[in-house]
N, C-alpha and C. Protein backbone atom coordinates (compact mmCIF):
# COMPACT_ATOMS: atom_id res chain seq x y z
N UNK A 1 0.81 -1.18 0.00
CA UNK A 1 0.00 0.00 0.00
C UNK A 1 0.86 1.26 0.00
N UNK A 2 1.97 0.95 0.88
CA UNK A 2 2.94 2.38 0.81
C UNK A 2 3.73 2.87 -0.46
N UNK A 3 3.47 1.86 -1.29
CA UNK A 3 4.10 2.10 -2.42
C UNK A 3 3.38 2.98 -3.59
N UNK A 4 2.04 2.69 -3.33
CA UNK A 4 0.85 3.23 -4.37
C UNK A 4 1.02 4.80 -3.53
N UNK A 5 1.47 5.58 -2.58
CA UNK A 5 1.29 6.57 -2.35
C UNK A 5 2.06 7.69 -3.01
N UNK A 6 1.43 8.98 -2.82
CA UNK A 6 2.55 10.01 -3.29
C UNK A 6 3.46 10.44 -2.15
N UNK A 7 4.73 10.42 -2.82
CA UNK A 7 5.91 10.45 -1.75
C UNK A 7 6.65 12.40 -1.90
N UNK A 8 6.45 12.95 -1.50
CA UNK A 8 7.29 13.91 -1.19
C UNK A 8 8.70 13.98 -0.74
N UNK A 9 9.97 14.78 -0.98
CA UNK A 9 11.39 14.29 -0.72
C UNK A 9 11.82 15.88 -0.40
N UNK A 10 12.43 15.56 0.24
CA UNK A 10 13.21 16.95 1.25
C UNK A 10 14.78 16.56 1.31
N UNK A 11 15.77 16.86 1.15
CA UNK A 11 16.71 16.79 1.33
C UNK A 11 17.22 17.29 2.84
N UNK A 12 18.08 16.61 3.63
CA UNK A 12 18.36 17.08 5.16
C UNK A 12 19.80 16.36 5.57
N UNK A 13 20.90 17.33 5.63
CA UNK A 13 21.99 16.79 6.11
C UNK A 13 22.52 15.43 5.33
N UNK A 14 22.26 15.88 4.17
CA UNK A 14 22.78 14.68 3.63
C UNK A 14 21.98 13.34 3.01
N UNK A 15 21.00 13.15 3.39
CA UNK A 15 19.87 12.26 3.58
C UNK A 15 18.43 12.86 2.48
N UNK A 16 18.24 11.84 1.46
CA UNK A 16 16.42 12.34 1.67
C UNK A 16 15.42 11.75 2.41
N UNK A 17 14.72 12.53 2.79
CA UNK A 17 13.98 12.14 3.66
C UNK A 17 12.37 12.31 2.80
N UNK A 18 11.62 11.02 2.89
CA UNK A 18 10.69 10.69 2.22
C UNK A 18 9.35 10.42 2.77
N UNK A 19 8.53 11.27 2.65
CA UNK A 19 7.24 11.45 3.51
C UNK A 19 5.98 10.86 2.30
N UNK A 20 4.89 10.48 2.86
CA UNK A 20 3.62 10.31 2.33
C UNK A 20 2.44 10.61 3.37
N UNK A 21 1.27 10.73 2.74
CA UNK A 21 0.46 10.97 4.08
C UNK A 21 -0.29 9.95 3.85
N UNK A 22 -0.80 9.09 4.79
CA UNK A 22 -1.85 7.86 4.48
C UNK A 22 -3.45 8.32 5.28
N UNK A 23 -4.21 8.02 4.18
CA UNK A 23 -5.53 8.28 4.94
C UNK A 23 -6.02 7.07 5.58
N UNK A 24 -6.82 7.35 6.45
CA UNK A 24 -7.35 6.45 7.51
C UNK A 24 -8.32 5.47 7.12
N UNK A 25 -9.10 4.10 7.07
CA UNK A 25 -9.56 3.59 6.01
C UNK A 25 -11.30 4.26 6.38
N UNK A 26 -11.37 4.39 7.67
CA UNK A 26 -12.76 4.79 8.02
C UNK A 26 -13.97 6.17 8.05
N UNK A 27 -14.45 6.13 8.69
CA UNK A 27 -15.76 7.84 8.38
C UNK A 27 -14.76 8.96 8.91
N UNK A 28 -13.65 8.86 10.09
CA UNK A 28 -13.43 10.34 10.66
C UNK A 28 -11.95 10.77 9.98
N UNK A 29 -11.88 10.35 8.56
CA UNK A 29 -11.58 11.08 7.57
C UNK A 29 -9.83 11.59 8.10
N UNK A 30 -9.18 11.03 9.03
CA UNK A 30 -7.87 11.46 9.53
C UNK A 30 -6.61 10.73 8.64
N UNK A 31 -5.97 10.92 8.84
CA UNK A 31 -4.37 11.12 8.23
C UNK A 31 -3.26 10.54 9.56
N UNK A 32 -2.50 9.78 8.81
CA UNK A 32 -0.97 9.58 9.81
C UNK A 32 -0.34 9.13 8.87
N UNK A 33 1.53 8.95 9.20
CA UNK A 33 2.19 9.34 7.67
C UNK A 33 3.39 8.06 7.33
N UNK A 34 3.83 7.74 6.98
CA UNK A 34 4.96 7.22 6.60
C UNK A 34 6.20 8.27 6.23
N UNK A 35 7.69 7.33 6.48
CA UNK A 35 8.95 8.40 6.56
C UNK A 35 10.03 7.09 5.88
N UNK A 36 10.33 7.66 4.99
CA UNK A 36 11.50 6.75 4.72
C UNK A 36 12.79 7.99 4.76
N UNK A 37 14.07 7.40 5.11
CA UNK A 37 15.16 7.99 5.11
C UNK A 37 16.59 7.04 4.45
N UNK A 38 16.86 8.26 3.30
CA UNK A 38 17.59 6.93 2.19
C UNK A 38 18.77 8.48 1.88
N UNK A 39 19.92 7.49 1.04
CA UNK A 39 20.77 8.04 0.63
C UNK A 39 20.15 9.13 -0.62
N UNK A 40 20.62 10.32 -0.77
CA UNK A 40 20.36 10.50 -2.16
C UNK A 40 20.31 9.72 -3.65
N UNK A 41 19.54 9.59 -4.34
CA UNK A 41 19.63 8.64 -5.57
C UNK A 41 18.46 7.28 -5.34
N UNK A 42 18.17 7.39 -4.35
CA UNK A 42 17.33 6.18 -4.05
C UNK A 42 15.90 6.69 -3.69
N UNK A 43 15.30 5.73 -4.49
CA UNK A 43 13.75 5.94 -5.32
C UNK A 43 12.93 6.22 -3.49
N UNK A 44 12.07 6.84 -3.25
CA UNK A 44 10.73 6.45 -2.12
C UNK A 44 10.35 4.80 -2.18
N UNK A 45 9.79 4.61 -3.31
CA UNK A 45 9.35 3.59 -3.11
C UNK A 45 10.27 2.43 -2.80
N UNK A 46 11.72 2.67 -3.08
CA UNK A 46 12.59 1.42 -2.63
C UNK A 46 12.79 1.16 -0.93
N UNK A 47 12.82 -0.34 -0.88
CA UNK A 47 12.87 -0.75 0.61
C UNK A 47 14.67 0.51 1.26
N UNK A 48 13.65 0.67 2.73
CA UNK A 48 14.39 1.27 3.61
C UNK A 48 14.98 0.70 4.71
N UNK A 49 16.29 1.06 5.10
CA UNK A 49 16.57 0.21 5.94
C UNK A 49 15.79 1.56 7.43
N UNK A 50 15.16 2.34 7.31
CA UNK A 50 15.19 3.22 8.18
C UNK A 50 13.80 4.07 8.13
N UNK A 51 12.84 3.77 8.38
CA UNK A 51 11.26 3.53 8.14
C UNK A 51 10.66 4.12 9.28
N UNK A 52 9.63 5.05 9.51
CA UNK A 52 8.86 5.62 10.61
C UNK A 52 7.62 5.72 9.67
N UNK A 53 5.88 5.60 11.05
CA UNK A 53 5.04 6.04 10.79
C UNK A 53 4.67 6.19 11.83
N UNK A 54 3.74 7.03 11.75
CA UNK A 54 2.79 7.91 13.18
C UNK A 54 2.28 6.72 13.57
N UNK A 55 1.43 5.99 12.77
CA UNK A 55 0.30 4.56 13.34
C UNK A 55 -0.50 5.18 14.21
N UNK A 56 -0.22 4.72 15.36
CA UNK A 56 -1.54 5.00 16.68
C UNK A 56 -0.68 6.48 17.64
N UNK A 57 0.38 6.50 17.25
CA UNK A 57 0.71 7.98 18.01
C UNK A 57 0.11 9.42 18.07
N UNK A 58 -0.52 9.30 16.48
CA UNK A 58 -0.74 10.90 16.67
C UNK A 58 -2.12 10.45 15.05
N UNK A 59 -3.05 11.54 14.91
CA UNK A 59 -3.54 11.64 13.92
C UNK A 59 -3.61 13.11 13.45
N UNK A 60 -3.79 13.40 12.64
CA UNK A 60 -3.94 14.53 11.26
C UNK A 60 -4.94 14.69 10.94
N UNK A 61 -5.40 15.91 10.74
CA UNK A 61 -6.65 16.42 10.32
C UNK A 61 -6.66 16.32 8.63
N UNK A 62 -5.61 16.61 8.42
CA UNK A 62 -5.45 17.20 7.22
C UNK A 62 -3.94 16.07 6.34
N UNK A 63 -4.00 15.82 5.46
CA UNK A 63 -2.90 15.23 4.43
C UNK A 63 -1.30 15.90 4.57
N UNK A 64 -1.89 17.68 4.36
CA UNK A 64 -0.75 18.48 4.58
C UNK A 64 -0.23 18.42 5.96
N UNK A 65 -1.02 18.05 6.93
CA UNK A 65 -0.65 18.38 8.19
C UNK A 65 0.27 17.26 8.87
N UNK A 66 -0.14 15.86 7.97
CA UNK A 66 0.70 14.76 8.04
C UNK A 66 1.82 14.34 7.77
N UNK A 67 2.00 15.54 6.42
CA UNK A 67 2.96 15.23 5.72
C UNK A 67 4.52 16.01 6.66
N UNK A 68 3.40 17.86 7.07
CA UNK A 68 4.85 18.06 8.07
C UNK A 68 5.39 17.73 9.11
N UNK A 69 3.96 16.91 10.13
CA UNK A 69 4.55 16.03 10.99
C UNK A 69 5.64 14.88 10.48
N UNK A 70 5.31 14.22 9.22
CA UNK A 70 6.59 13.30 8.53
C UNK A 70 7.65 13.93 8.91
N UNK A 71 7.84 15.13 8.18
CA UNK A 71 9.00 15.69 7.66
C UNK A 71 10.05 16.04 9.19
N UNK A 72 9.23 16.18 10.00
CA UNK A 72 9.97 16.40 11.40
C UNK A 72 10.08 15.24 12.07
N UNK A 73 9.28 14.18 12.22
CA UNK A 73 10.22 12.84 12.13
C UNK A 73 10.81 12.56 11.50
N UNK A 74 11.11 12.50 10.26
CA UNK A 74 12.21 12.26 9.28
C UNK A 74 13.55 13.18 10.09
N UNK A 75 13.61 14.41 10.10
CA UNK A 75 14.56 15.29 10.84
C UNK A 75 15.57 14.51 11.70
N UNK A 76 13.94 14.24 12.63
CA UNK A 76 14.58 13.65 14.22
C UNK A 76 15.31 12.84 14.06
N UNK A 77 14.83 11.49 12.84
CA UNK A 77 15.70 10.30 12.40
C UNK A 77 16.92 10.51 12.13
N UNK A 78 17.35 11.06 11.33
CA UNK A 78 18.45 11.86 10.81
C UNK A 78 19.83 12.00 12.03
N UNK A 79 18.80 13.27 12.61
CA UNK A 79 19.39 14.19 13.67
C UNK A 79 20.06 12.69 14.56
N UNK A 80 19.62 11.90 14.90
CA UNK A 80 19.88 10.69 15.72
C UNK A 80 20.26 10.11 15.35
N UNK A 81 21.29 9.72 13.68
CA UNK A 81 22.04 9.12 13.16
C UNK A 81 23.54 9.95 13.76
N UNK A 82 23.63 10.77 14.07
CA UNK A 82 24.83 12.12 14.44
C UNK A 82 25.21 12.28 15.99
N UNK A 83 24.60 11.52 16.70
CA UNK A 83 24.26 11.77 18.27
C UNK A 83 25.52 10.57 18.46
């Protein structure tokens, strides 16, 4: 399923960092996201060794709103490869 999504890519310290927003399958219409974090040159949809999603942590009102929560887990991921 994560593959059929649209992936957005941010570049960060070296890293892209690869967000999607997934909608929820039911009526209250919410959002939580997927994060892949890959070398430059490497597709979204290719397997990650380094993978985050919201799941049951947090929900989104909104697609956009999912996507920047991604993007700041993606960060954090990153940021904690350097620590």
């Amino acid at each position: 399923m994560m593959d059929q999504q649209e992936w957005q890519t941010e570049s960060y310290k070296g890293f892209n960092v690869h967000v999607t927003a997934l909608p929820h399958e039911a009526p209250d219409r919410q959002w939580d996201y997927a994060v892949r974090v890959a070398y430059p040159g490497d597709d979204a949809t290719a397997e990650s060794e380094i993978t985050s999603r919201s799941e049951d942590d947090e929900d989104f009102e909104s697609a956009q709103a999912a996507v920047e929560a991604g993007f700041v887990k993606g960060y954090t991921i990153v940021d904690a490869l350097f620590e």
